[in-house]
Each structure stands twice: as C-alpha cells, then as structure tokens.
C-alpha atoms as a PDB file:
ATOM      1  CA  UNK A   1      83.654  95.685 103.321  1.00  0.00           C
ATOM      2  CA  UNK A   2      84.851  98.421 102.419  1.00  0.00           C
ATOM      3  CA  UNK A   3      82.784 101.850 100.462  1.00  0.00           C
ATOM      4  CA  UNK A   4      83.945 103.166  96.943  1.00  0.00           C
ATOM      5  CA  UNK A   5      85.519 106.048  98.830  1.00  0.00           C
ATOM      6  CA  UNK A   6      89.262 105.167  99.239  1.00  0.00           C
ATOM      7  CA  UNK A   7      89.702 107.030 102.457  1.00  0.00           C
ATOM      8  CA  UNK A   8      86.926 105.010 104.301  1.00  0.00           C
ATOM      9  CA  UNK A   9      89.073 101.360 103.210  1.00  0.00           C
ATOM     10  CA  UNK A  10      92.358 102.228 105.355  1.00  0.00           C
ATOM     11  CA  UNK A  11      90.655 102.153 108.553  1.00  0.00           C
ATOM     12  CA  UNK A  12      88.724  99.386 107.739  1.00  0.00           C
ATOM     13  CA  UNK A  13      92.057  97.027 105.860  1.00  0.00           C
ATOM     14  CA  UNK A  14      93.808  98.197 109.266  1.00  0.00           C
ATOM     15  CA  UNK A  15      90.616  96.953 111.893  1.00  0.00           C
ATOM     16  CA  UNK A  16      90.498  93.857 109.844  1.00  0.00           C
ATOM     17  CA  UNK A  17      94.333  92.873 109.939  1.00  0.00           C
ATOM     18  CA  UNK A  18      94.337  93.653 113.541  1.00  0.00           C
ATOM     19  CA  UNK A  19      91.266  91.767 114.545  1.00  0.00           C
ATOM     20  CA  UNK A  20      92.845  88.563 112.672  1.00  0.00           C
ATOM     21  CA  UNK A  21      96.565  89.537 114.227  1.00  0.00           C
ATOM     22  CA  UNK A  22      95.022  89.254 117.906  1.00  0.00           C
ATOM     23  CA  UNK A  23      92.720  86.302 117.068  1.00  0.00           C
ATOM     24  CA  UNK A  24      95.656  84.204 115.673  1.00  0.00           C
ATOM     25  CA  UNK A  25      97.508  85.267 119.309  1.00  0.00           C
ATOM     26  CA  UNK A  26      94.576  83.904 121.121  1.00  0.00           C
ATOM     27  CA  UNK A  27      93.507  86.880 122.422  1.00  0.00           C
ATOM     28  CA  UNK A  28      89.595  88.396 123.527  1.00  0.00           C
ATOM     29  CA  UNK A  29      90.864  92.277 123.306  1.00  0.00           C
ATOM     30  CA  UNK A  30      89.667  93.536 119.305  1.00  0.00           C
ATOM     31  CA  UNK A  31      90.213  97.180 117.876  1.00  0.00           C
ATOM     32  CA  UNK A  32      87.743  99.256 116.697  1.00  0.00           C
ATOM     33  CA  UNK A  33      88.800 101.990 113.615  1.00  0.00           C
ATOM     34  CA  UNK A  34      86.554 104.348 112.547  1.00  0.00           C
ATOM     35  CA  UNK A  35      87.127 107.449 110.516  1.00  0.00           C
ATOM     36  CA  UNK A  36      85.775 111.032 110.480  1.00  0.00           C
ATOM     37  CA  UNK A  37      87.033 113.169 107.518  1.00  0.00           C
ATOM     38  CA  UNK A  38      85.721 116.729 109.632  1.00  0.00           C
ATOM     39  CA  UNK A  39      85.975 118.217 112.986  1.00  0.00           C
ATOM     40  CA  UNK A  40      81.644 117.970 113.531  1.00  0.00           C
ATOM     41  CA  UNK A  41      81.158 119.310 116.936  1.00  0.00           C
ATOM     42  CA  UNK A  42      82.439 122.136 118.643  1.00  0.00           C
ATOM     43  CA  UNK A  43      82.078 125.607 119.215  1.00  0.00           C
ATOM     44  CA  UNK A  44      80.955 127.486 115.965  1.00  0.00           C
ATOM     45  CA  UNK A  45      82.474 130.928 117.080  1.00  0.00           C
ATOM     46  CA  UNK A  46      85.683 129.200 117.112  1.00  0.00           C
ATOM     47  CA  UNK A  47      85.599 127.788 113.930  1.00  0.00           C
ATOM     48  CA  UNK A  48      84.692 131.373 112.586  1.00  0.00           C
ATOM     49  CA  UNK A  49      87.354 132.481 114.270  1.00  0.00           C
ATOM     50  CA  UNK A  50      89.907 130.327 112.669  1.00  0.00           C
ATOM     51  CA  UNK A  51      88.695 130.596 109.666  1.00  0.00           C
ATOM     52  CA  UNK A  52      89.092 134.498 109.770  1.00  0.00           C
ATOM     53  CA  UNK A  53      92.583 134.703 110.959  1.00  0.00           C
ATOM     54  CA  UNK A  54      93.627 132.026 108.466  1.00  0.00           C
ATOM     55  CA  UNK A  55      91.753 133.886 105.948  1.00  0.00           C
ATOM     56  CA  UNK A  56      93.553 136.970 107.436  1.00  0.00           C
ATOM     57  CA  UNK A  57      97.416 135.572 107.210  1.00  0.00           C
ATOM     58  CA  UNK A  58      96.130 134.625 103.274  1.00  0.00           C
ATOM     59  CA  UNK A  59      95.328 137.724 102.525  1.00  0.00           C
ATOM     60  CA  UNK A  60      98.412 139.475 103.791  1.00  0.00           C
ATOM     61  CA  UNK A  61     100.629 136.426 102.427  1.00  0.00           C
ATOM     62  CA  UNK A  62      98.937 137.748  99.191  1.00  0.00           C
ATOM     63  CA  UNK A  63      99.610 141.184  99.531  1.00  0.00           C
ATOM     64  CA  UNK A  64     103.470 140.222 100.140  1.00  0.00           C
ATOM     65  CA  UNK A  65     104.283 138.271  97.022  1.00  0.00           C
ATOM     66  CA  UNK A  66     103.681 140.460  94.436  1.00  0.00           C
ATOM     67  CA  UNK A  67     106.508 143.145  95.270  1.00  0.00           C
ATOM     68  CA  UNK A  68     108.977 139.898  95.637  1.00  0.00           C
ATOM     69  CA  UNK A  69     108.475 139.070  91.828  1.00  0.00           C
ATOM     70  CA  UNK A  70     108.901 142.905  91.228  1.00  0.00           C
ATOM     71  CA  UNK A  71     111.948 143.370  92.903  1.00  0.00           C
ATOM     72  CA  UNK A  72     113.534 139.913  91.379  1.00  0.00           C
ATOM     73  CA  UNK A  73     112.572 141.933  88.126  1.00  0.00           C
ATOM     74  CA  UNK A  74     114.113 145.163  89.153  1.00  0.00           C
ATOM     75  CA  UNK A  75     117.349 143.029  89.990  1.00  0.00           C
ATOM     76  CA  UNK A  76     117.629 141.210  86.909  1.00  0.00           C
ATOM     77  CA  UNK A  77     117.119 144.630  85.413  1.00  0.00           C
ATOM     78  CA  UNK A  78     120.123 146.331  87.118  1.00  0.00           C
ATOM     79  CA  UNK A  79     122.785 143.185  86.223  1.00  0.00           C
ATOM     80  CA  UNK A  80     121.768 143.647  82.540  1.00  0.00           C
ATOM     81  CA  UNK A  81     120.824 139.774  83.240  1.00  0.00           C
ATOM     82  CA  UNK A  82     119.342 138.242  79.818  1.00  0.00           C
ATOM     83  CA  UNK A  83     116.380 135.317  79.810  1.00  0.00           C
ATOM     84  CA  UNK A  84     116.476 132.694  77.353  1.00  0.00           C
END
C-alpha cells in the first residue's frame, strides 16, 4: 500500500481515507492523489535560468555576511565589551 519512502504514504493514507469517507456517504465521485517530488517537464533554459540567479543572490548573500560579523567585532571592540 504504501512504498518504504515516507513521502509517497501521505498521498496514498489521504486517497484511501477519502475513498472510504465518500463510499460510507453513498457516493460514485472517488479522488485520485498522486505525488511528484520534482518539477519534470518544462523548459530547460528556464530552469538554467533560475538556477543561475538563485545561484547569483547566494553568492552575493555570501559576499555580505562576512563584513557583518566584522563589524559586530569592531563594535564589541570599541565598548571594551568582554566575552565569557
């Protein structure tokens, strides 16, 4: 029923306790649940071109934290400020 992957058995727990929910109500309508983990189809170019401006803000995001620890150093510097 279900595969040893624990994101495949939500889907399928929640398409089982709906099928039984709407057979108990006397109803022909069912649900089908499926999962898919990844986006498969699509243009390539514009996965390649999300990739590269997310791997673009990282970069930059990267570049910015360093000087933040320095100046929280440089501050703790100036007010004489003592770690434990």
């Amino acid at each position: 029923m279900c595969s040893p992957e624990p994101v495949n058995c939500f889907p399928v727990l929640v398409n089982i306790l709906s099928n039984t929910f709407l057979r108990l109500s006397n109803s022909t309508a069912r649900f089908r649940v499926w999962s898919q983990l990844f986006f498969t189809g699509g243009n390539v170019d514009l996965k390649n071109n999300i990739f590269f401006s997310l791997f673009t803000y990282l970069l930059v995001l990267a570049a910015g934290l360093p000087p933040l620890f320095a100046m929280s150093s440089v501050e703790d510097y100036k007010v004489n400020s003592m770690s434990c």
